[in-house]
C-alpha atoms as a PDB file:
ATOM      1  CA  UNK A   1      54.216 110.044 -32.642  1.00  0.00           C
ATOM      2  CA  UNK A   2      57.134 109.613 -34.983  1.00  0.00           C
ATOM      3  CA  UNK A   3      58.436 106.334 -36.686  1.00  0.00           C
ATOM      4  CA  UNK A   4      61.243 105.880 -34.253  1.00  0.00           C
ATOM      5  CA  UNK A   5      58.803 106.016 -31.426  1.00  0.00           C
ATOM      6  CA  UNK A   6      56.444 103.864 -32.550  1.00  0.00           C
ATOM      7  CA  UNK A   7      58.800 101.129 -33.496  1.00  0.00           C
ATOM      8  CA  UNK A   8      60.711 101.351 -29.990  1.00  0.00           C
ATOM      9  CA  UNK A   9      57.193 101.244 -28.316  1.00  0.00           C
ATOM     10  CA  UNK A  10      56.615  98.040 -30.213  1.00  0.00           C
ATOM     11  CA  UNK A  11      60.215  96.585 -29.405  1.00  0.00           C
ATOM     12  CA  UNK A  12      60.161  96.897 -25.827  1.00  0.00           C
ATOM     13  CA  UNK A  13      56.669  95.383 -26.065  1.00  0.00           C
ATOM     14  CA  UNK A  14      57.363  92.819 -27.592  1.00  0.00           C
ATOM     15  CA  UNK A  15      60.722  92.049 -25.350  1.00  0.00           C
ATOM     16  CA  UNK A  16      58.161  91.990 -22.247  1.00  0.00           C
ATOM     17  CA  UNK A  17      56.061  89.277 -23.497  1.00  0.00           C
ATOM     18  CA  UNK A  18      59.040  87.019 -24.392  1.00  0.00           C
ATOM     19  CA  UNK A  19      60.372  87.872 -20.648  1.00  0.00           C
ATOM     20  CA  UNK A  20      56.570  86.928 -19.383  1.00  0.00           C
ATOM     21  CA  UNK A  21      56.334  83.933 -21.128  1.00  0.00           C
ATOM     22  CA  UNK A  22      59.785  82.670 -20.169  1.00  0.00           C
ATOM     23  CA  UNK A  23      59.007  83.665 -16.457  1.00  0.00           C
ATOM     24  CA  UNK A  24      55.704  81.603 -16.588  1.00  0.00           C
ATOM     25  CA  UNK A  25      57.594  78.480 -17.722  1.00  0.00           C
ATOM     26  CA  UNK A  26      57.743  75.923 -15.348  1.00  0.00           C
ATOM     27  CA  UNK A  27      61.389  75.071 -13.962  1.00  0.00           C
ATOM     28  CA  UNK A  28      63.428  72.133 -15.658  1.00  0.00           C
ATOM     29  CA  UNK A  29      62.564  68.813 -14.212  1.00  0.00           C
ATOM     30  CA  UNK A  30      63.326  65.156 -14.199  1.00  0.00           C
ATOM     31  CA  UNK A  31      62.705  63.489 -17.327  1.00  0.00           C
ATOM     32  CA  UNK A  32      59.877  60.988 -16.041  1.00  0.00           C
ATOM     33  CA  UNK A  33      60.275  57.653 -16.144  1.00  0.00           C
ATOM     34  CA  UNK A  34      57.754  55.225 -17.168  1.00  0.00           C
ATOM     35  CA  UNK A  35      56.848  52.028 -15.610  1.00  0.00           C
ATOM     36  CA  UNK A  36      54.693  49.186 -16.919  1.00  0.00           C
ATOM     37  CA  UNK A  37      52.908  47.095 -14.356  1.00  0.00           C
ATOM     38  CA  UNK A  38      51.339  43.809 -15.485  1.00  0.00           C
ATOM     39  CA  UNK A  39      48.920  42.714 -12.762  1.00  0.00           C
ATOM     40  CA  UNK A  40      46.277  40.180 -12.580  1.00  0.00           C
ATOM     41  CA  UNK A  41      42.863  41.348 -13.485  1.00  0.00           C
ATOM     42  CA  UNK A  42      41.620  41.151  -9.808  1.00  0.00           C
ATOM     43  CA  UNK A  43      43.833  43.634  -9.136  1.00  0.00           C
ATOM     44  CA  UNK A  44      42.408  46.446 -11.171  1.00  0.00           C
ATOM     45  CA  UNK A  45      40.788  48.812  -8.850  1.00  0.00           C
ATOM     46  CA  UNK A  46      43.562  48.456  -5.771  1.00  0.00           C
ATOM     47  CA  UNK A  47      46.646  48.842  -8.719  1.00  0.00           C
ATOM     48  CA  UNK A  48      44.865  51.770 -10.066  1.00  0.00           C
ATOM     49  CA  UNK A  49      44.646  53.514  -6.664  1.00  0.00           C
ATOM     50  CA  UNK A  50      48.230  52.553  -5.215  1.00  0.00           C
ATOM     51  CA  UNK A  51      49.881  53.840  -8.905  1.00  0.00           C
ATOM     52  CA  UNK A  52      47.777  56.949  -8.555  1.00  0.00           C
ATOM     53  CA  UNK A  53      49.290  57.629  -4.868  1.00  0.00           C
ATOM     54  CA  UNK A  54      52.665  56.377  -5.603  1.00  0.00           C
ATOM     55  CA  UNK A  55      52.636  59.138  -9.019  1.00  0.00           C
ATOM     56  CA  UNK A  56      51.460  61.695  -6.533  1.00  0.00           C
ATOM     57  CA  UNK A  57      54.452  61.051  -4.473  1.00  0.00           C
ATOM     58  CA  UNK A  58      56.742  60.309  -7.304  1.00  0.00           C
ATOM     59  CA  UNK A  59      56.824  63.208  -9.609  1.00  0.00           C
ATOM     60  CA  UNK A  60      59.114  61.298 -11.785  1.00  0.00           C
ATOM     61  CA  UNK A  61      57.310  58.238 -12.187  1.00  0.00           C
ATOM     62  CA  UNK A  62      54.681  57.298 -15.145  1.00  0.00           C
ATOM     63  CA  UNK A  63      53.177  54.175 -13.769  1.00  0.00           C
ATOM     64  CA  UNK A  64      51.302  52.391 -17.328  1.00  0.00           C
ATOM     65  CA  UNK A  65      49.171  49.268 -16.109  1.00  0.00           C
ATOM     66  CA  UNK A  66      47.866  46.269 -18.226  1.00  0.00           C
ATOM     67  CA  UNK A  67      45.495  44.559 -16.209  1.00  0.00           C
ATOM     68  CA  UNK A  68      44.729  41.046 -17.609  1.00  0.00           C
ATOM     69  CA  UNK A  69      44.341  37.332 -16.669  1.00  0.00           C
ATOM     70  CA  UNK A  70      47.713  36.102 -15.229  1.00  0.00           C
ATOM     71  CA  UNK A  71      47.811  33.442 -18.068  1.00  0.00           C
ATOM     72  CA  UNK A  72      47.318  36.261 -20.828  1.00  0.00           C
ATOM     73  CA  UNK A  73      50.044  38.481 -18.704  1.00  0.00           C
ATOM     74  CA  UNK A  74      52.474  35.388 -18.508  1.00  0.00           C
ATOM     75  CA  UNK A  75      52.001  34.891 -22.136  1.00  0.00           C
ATOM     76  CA  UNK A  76      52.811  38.446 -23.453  1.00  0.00           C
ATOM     77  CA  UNK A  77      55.849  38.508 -21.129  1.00  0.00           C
ATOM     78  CA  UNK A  78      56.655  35.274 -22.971  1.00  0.00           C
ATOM     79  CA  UNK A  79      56.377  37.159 -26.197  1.00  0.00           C
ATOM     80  CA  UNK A  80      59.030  39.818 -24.986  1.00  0.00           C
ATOM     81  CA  UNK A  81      56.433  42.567 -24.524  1.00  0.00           C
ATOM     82  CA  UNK A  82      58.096  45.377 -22.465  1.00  0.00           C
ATOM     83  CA  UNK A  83      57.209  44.888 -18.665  1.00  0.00           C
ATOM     84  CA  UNK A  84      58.702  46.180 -15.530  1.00  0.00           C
ATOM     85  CA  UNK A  85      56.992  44.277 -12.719  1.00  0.00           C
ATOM     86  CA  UNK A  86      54.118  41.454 -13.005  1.00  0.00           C
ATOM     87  CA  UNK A  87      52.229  40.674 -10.582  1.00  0.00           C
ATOM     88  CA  UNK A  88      50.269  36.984 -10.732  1.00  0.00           C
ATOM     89  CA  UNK A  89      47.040  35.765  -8.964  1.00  0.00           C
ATOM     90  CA  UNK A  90      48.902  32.745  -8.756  1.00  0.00           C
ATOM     91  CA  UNK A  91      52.237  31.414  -8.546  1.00  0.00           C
ATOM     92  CA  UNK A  92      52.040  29.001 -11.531  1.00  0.00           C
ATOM     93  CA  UNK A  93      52.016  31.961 -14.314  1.00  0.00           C
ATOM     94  CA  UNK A  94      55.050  33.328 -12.519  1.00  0.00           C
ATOM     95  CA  UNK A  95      56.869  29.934 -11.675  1.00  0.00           C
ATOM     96  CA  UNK A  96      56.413  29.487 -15.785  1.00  0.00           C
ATOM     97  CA  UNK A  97      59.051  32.736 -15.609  1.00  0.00           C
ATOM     98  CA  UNK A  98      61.061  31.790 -12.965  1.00  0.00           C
ATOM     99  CA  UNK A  99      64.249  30.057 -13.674  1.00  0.00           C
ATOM    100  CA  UNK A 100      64.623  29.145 -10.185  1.00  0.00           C
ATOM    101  CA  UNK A 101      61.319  27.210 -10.207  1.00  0.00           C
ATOM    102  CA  UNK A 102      60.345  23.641 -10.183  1.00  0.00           C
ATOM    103  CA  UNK A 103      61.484  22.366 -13.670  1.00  0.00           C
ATOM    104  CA  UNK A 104      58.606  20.449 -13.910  1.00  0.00           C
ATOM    105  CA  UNK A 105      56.410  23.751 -13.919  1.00  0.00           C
ATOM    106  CA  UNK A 106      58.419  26.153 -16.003  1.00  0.00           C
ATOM    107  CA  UNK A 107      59.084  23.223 -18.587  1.00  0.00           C
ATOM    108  CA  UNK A 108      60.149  25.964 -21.134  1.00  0.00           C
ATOM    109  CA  UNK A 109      63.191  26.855 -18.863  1.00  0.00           C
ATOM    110  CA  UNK A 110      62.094  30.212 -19.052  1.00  0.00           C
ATOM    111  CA  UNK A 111      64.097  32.872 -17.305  1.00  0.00           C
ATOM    112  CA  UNK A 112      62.586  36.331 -17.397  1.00  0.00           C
ATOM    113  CA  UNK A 113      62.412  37.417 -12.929  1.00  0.00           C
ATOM    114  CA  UNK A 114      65.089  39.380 -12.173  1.00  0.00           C
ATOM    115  CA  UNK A 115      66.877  37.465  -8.742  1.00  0.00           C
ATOM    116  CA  UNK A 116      66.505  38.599  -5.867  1.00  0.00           C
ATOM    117  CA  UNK A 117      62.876  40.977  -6.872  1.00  0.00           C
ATOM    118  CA  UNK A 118      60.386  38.108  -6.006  1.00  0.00           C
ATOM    119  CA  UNK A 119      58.450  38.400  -3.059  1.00  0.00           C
ATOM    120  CA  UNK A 120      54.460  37.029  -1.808  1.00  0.00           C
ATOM    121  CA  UNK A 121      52.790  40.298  -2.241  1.00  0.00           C
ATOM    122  CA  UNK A 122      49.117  39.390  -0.502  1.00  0.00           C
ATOM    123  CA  UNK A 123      46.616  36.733  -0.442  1.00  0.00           C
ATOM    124  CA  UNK A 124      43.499  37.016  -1.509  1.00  0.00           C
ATOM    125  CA  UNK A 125      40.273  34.283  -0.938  1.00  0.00           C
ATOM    126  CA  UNK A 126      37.884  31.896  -3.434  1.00  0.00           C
ATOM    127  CA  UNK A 127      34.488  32.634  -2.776  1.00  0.00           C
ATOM    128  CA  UNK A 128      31.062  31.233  -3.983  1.00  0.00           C
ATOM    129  CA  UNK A 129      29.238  34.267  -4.987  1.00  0.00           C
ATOM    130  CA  UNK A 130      25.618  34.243  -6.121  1.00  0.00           C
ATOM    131  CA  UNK A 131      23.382  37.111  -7.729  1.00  0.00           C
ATOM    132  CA  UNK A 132      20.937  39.530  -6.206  1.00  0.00           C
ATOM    133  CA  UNK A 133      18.342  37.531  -3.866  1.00  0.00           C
ATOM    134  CA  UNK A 134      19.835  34.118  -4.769  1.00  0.00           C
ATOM    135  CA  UNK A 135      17.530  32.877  -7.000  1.00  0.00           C
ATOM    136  CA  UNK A 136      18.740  29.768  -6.870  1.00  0.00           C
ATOM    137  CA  UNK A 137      18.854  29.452  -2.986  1.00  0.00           C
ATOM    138  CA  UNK A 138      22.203  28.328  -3.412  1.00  0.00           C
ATOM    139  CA  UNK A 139      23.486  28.136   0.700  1.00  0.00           C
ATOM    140  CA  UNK A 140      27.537  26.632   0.130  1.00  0.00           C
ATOM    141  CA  UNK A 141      30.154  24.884  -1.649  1.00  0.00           C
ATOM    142  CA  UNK A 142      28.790  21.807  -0.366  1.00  0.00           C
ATOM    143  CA  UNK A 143      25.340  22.525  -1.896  1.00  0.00           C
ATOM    144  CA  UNK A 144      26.927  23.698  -5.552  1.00  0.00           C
ATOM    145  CA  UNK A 145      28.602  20.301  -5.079  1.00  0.00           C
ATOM    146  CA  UNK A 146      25.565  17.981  -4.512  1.00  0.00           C
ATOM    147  CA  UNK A 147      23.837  20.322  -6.924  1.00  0.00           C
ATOM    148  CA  UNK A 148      26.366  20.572  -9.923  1.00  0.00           C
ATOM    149  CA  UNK A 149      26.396  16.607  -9.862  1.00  0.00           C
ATOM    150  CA  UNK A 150      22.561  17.023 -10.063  1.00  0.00           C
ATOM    151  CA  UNK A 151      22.168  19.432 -13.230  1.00  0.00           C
ATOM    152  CA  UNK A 152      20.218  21.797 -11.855  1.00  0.00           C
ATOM    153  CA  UNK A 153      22.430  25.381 -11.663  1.00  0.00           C
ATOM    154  CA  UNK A 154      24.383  26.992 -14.051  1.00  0.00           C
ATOM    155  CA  UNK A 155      27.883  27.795 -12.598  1.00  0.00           C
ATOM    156  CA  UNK A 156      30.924  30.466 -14.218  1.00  0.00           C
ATOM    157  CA  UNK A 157      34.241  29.994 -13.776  1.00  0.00           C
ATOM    158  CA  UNK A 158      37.317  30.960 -14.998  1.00  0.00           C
ATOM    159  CA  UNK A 159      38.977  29.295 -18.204  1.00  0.00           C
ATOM    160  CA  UNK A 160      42.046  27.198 -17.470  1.00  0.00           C
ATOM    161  CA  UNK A 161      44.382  29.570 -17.371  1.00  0.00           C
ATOM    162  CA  UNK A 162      43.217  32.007 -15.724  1.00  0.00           C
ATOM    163  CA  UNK A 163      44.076  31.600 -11.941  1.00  0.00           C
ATOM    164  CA  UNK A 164      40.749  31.506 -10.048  1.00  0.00           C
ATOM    165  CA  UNK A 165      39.913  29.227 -12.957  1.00  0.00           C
ATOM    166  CA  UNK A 166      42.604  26.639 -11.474  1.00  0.00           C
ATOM    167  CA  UNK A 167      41.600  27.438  -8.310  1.00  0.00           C
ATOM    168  CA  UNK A 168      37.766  26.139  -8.964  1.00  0.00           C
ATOM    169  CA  UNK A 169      39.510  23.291 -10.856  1.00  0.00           C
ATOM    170  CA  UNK A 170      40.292  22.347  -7.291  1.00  0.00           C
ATOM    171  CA  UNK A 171      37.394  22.753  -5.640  1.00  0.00           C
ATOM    172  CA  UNK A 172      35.904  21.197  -8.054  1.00  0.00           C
ATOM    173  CA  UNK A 173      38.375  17.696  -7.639  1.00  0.00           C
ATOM    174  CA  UNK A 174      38.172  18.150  -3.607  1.00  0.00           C
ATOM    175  CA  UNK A 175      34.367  17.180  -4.262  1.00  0.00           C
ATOM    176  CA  UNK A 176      35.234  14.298  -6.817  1.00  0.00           C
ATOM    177  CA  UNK A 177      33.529  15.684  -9.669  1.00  0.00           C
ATOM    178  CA  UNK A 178      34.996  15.188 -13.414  1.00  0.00           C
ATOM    179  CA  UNK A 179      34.769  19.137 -14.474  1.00  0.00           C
ATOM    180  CA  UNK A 180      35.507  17.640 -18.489  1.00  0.00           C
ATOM    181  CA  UNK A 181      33.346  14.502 -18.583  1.00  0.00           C
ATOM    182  CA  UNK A 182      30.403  15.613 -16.419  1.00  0.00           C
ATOM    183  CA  UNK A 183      29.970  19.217 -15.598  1.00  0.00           C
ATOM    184  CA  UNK A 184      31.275  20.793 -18.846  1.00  0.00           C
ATOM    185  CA  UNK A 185      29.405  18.185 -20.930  1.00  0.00           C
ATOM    186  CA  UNK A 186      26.195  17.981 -18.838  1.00  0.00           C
ATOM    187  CA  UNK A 187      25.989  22.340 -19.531  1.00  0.00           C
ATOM    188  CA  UNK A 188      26.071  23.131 -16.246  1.00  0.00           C
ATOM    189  CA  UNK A 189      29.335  25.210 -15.997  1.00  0.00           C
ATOM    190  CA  UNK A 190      29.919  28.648 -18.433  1.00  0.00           C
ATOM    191  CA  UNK A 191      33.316  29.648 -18.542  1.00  0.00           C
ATOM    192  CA  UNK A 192      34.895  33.357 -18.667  1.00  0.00           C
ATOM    193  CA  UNK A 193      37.946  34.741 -19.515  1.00  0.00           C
ATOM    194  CA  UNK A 194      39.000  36.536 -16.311  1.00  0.00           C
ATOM    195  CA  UNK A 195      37.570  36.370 -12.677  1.00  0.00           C
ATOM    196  CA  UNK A 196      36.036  40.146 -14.015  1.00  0.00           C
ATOM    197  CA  UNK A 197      33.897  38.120 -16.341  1.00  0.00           C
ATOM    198  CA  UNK A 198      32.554  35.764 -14.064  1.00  0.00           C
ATOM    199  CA  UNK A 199      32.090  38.315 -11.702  1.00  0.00           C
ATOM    200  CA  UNK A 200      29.997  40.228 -14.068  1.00  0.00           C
ATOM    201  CA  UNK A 201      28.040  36.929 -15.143  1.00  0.00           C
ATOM    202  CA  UNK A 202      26.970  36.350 -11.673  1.00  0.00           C
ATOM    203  CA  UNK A 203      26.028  39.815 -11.185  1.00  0.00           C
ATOM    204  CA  UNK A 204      23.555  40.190 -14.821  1.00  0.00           C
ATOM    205  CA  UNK A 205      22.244  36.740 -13.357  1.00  0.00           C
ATOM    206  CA  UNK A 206      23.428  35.058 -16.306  1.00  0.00           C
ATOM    207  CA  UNK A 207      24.616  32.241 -14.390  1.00  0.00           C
ATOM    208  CA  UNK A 208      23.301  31.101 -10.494  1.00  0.00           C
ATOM    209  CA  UNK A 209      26.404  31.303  -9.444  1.00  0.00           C
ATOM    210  CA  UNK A 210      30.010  31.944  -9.911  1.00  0.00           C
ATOM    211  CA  UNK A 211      33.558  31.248  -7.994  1.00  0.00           C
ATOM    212  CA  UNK A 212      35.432  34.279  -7.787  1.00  0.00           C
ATOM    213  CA  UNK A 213      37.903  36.259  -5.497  1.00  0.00           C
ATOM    214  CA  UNK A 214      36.524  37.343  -2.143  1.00  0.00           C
ATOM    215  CA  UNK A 215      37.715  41.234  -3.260  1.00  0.00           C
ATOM    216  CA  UNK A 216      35.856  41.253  -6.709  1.00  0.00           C
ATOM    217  CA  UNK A 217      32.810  39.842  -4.865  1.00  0.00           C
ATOM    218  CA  UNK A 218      33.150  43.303  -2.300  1.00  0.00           C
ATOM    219  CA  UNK A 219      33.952  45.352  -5.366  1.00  0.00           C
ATOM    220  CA  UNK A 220      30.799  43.810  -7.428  1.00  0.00           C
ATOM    221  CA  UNK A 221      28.656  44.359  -4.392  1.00  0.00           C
ATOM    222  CA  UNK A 222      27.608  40.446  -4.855  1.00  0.00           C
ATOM    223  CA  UNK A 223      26.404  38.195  -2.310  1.00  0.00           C
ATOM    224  CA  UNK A 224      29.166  35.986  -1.057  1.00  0.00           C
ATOM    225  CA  UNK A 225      27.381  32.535   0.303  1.00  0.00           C
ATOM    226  CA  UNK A 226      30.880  30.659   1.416  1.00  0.00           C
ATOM    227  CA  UNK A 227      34.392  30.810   1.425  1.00  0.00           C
ATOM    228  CA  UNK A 228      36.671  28.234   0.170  1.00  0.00           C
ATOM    229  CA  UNK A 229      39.239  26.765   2.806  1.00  0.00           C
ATOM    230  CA  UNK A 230      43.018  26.105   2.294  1.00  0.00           C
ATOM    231  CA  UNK A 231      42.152  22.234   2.130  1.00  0.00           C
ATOM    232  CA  UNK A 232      39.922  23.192  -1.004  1.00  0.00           C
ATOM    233  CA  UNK A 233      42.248  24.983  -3.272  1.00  0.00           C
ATOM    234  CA  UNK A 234      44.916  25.865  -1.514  1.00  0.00           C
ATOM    235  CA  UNK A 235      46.094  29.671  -0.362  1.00  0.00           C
ATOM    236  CA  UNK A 236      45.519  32.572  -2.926  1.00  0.00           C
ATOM    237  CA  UNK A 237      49.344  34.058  -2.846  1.00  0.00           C
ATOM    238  CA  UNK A 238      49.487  36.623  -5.708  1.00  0.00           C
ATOM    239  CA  UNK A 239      53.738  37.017  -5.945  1.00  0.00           C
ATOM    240  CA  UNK A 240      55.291  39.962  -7.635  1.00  0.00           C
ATOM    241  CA  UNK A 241      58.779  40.936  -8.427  1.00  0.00           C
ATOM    242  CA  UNK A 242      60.554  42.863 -11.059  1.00  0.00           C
ATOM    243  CA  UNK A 243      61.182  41.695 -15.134  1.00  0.00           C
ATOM    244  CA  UNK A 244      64.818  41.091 -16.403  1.00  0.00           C
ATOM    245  CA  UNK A 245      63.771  42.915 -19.736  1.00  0.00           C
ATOM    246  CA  UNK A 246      62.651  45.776 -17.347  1.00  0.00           C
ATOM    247  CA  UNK A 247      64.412  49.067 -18.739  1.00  0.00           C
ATOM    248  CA  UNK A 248      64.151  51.021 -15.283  1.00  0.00           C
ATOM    249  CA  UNK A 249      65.315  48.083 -13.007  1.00  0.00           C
ATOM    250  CA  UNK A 250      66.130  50.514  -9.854  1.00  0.00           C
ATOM    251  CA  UNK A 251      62.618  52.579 -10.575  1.00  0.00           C
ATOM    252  CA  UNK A 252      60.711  49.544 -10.282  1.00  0.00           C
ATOM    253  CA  UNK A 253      62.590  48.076  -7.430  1.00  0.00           C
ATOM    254  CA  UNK A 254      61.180  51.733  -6.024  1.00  0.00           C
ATOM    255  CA  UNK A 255      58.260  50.403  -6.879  1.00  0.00           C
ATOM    256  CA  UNK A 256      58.539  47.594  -5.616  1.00  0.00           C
ATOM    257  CA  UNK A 257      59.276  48.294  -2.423  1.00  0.00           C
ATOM    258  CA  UNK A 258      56.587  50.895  -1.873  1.00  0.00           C
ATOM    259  CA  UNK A 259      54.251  47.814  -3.025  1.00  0.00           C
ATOM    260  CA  UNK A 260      55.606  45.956   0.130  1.00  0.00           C
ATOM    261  CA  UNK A 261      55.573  49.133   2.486  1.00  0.00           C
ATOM    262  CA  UNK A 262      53.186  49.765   4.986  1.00  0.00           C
ATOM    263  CA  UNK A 263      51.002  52.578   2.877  1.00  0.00           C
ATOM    264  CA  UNK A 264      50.503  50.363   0.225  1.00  0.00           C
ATOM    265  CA  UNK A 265      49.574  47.790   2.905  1.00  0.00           C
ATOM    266  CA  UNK A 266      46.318  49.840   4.263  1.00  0.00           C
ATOM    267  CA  UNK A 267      45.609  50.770   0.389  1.00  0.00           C
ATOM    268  CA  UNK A 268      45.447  46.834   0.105  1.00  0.00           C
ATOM    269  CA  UNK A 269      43.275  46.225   3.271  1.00  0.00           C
ATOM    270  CA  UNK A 270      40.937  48.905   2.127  1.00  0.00           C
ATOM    271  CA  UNK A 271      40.165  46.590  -1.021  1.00  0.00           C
ATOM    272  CA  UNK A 272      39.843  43.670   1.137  1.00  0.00           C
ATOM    273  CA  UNK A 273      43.149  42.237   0.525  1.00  0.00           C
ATOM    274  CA  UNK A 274      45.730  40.908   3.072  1.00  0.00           C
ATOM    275  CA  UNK A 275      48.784  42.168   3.051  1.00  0.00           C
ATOM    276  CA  UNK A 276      51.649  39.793   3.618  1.00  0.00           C
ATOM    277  CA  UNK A 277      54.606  41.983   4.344  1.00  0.00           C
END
């Protein structure tokens, strides 16, 4: 075969792998766009699940989540980290955001919810939860009570500012017992960071019991022994809504709104959540 040949052989070779390749491209899409989802650390397995779904659905959508304590959350929103929607265990951490809140709560005058995004996204329920066989024989929130003033468990809750933290606070006052003076000085309480922690403290049996979220108790396959009433510590309304330094306000309204739909709803029921839209 002669020079010419050859080199026109290897020309229109080489022509029908570039037209391959460029036929095996995928077609021009949407640019994604990414969202950032701060949501209380109870939420973990039920956020990862609904932003896996919602992606599916949502080609365009990169749903980033930092799950955390609500106080931890609040704080780094403070800071101006970016954030598109938070979601609190509580309504404190988000009131601290809200301009439109009691000014005796968000005593910073802090104004970071976009109006008009805020909504009660589900409640949620304070449980006693105790580990494997209940060493302890611990039978109810009366008993911890009687038995806290005592000395004679070890108890984990959450710190201060960390929402089921408060809420034990509560329980704790509903009894009449001085959580600083006696409890934390007498050694009978351990604190954690997030209800995740205490949840795992009750379940390594560090502790004989712990108060945690009824959903983190089903997730931790622990032993639930009671379940706090409204009269205790009040309802467990987790609120969301979207950021004002959000830089995709109509994607996470999208959001948003599919969090409040009825899909997300039986996502949320499946966890053991109630959903309240």
């Amino acid at each position: 075969m002669n020079p010419p040949k050859i080199f026109t052989m290897i020309l229109i070779l080489a022509l029908s792998v570039v037209i391959a390749g460029c036929g095996a491209e995928e077609p021009a899409g949407v640019e994604k766009v990414e969202l950032t989802i701060f949501a209380a650390a109870s939420l973990t397995e039920v956020m990862e699940e609904l932003a896996r779904v919602y992606m599916e659905e949502n080609e365009n959508i990169s749903i980033v989540l930092n799950l955390d304590s609500s106080g931890t959350l609040k704080t780094q929103i403070e800071e101006g980290t970016d954030c598109d929607i938070f979601i609190s265990a509580a309504q404190k951490q988000m009131d601290e955001l809200d301009i439109n809140a009691d000014p005796q709560i968000n005593v910073k005058q802090l104004d970071f919810v976009l109006e008009g995004t805020r909504t009660n996204l589900l409640e949620n329920k304070v449980v006693l939860a105790v580990p494997d066989g209940n060493p302890k024989g611990i039978a109810s929130y009366d008993d911890l009570a009687k038995r806290l003033d005592e000395g004679d468990i070890l108890m984990a809750m959450g710190n201060a500012d960390v929402p089921v933290g408060q809420y034990t606070s509560r329980i704790l006052a509903y009894y009449k017992l001085d959580e600083a003076a006696l409890l934390a000085a007498s050694g009978v309480i351990t604190y954690a960071s997030s209800v995740k922690e205490v949840a795992t403290q009750v379940a390594e049996g560090l502790v004989d019991c712990g108060v945690i979220y009824s959903t983190d108790a089903k997730t931790a396959n622990l032993e639930v022994v009671d379940q706090a009433t409204v009269e205790m510590c009040g309802q467990i309304i987790y609120p969301a809504a979207v950021m004002k330094n959000s830089s995709a306000v109509d994607e996470a309204k999208a959001f948003l709104n599919f969090l409040t739909g009825s899909e997300a709803a039986s996502i949320l029921e499946s966890f053991g959540f109630t959903p309240l839209r």
